[in-house]
Each structure stands twice: as C-alpha cells, then as structure tokens.
Protein backbone atom coordinates (compact mmCIF):
# COMPACT_ATOMS: atom_id res chain seq x y z
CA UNK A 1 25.25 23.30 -26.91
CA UNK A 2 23.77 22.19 -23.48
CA UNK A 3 20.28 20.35 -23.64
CA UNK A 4 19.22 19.75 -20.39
CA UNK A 5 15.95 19.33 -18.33
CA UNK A 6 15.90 20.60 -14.46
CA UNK A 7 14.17 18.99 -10.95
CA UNK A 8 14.10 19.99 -7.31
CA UNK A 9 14.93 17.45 -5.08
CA UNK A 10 14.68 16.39 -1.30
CA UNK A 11 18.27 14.93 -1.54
CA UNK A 12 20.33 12.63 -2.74
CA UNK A 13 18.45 9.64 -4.43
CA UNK A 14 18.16 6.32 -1.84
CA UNK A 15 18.96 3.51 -3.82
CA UNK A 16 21.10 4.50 -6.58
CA UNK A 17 25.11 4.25 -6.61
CA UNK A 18 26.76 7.48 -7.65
CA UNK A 19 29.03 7.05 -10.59
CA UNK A 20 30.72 10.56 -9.55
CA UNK A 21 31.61 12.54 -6.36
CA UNK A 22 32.68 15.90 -6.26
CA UNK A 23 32.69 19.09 -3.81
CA UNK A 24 32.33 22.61 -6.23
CA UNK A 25 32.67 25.72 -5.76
CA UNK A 26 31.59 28.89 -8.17
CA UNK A 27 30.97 32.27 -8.68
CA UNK A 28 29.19 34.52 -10.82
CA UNK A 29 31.39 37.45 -12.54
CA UNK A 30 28.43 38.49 -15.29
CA UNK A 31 24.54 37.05 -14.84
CA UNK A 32 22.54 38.96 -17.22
CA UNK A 33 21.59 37.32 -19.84
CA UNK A 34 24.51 35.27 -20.45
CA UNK A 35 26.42 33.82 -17.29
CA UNK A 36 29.93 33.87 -17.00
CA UNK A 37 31.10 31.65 -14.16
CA UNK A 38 33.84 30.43 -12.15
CA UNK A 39 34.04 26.59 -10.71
CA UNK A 40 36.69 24.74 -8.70
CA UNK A 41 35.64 21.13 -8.72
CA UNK A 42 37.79 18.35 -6.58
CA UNK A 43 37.14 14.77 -7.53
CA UNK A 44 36.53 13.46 -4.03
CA UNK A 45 37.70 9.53 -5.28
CA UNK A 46 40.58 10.79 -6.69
CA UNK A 47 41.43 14.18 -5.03
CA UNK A 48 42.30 15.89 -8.62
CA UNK A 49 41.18 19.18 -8.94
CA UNK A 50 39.69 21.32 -11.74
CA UNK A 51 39.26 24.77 -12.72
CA UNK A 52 36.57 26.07 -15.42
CA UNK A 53 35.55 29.35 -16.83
CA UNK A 54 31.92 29.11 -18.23
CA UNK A 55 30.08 30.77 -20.11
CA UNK A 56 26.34 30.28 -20.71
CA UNK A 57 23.31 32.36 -22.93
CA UNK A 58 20.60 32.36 -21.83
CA UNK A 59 17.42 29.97 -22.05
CA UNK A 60 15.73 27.16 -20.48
CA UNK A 61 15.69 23.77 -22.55
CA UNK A 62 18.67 24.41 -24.86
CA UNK A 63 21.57 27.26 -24.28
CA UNK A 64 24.89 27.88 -25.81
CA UNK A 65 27.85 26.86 -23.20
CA UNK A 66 31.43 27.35 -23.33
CA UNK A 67 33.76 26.02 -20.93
CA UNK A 68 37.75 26.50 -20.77
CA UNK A 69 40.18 25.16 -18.35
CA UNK A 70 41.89 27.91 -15.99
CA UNK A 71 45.04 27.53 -13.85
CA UNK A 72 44.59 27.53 -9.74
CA UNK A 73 46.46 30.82 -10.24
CA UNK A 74 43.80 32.51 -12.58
CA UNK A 75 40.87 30.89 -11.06
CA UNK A 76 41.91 32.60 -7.82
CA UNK A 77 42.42 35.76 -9.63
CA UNK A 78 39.19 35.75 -10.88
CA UNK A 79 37.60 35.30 -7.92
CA UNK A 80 38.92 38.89 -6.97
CA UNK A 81 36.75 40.12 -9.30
CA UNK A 82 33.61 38.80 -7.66
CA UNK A 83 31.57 41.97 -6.42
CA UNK A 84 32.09 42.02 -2.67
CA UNK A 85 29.50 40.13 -0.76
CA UNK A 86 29.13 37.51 -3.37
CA UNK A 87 30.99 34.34 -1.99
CA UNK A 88 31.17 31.07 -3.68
CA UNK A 89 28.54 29.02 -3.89
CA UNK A 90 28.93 24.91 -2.85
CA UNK A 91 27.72 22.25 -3.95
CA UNK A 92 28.06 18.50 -2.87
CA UNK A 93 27.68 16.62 -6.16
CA UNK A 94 26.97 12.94 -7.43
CA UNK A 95 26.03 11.54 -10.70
CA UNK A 96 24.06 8.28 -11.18
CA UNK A 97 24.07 6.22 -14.21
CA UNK A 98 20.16 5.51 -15.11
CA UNK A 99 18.62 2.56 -16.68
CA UNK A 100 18.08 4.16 -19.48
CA UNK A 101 21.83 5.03 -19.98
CA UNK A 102 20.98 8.34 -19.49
CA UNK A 103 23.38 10.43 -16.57
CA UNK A 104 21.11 11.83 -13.56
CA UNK A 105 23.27 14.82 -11.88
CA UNK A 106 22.21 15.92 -8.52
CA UNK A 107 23.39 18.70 -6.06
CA UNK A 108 23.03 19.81 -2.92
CA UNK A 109 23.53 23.60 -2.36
CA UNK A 110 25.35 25.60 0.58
CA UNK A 111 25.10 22.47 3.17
CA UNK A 112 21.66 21.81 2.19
CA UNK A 113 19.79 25.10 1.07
CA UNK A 114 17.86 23.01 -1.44
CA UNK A 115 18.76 20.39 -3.76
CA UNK A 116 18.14 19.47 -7.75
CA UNK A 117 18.98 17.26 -10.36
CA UNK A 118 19.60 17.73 -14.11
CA UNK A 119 19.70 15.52 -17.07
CA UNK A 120 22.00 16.03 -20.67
CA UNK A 121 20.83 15.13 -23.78
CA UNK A 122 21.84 15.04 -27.21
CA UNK A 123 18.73 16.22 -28.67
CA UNK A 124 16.01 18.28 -27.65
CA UNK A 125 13.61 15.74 -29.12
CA UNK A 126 15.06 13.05 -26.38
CA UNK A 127 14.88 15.62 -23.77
CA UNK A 128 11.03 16.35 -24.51
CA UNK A 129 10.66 12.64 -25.01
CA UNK A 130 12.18 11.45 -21.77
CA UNK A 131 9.87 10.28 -19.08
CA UNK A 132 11.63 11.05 -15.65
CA UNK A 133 11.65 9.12 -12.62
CA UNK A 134 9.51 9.12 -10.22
CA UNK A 135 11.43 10.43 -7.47
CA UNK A 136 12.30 13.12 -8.94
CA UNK A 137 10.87 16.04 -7.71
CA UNK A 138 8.80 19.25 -9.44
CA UNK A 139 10.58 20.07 -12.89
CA UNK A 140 12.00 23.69 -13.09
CA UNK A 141 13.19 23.65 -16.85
CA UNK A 142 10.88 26.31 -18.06
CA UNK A 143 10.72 28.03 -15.07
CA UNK A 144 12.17 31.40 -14.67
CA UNK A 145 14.28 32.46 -11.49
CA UNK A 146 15.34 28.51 -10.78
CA UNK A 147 18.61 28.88 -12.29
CA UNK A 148 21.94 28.91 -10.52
CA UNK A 149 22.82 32.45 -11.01
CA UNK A 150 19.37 33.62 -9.72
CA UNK A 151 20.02 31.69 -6.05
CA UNK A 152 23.33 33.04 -6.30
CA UNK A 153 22.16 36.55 -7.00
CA UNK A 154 19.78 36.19 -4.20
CA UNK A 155 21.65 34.38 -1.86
CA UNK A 156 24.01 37.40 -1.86
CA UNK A 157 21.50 40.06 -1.13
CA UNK A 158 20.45 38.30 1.89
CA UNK A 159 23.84 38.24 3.24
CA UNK A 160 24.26 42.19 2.59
C-alpha cells in the first residue's frame, strides 16, 4: 500500500541536502484506472541502474502498488509496447531527509515542465496529520488530473 500526499513545486528546495539523486525514465503501457508503468532509474552517486514494473489502482490518498524488478532486456522490450508517440517521460529526482524524519521526494519533469514533491507515510492518520512545509507549494493529493499518467497522457497528445 502507498500512502502518500502530493505538492507542486517551483524547484528543487534551497537549503536542504538531498539524501538521493537519480535521473528516471518511464512509460505508461495501461492508465485507466490502474497504471501499469515502466521506470529505468540510475543512481547518479553510484551509477547503478534499476528497472521496475509498477503497477498502481487507482485513488488519491491511499492506492494499492506493486512493483517488480525487470531485466535491461525486458524493460527495453516493454518499452516496444508503448503506443507510438508516447516517449518516456524524465525526471531529475532528489530526496531530502526532513526534520521530522519524514522523506520529502521531489521531481522535476521533461527538463523542467513543472515540478512536485511527495511524501510516504505509514498511516493515513500521519498523512492527514502532517503539517507540510512551508515551501511547499499548492497540494494536489485530492485533485484529479495531477497524476503522472495524466501529464503523460497529455504530454503525448500534444506531440501528435
């Protein structure tokens, strides 16, 4: 089960040491209502790369989320299946450790199409009871059409 809650942002935060660095990549083979995605993630510290097949119902707050490890071989295969027109989408990444312990994940889409942030919790009663910082920016948890999959649907129709 993910628990997470969802922010726009203007960037990366100023002030704040990321914990993580990575450069993504992923796809979209099925979008409606559950997602089934494709990621290649490389570790920029260390270079290591992964490959993940993920699957995701739907919903805002909580969703169900299952994630396996691919080889390079069937991650590439898979991303033959993508419907023509629908490239990858990138994301620079960084995580932050806050000072509440808690791990602040922020992107930065297709060189800088927008940005976001997203927190994990264990509960949903810590996710509702979490006060964000302030610099984060409008929350988009309950918000339909600010998922992934809907930028990526619409990303690709623009590019038809």
């Amino acid at each position: 089960m993910e628990i997470e809650r969802k922010f726009w942002l203007d960037g990366f935060p100023e002030g704040l040491q990321p914990v993580r660095r990575m450069q993504t990549w992923q796809g979209y083979l099925y979008t409606d209502p559950n997602e089934v995605r494709i990621r290649k993630s490389v570790e920029e510290d260390t270079g290591h790369t992964r490959y993940r097949l993920c699957i995701k119902s739907g919903g805002d707050l909580s969703r169900t989320e299952v994630e396996t490890e691919l080889t390079e071989g069937q991650f590439q295969e898979l991303c033959g299946l993508l419907e023509p027109g629908r490239a990858l989408i990138h994301k620079d990444y960084r995580a932050y450790r806050l000072e509440d312990g808690l791990t602040l994940e922020c992107s930065i889409v297709d060189e800088g199409a927008f940005s976001y942030a997203e927190v994990e919790f264990d509960s949903e009663e810590a996710a509702k009871a979490w006060q964000p910082p302030a610099f984060l920016g409008r929350e988009t948890t309950y918000e339909g059409g600010f998922k992934m999959k809907h930028y990526w649907l619409k990303r690709s129709l623009r590019q038809e």
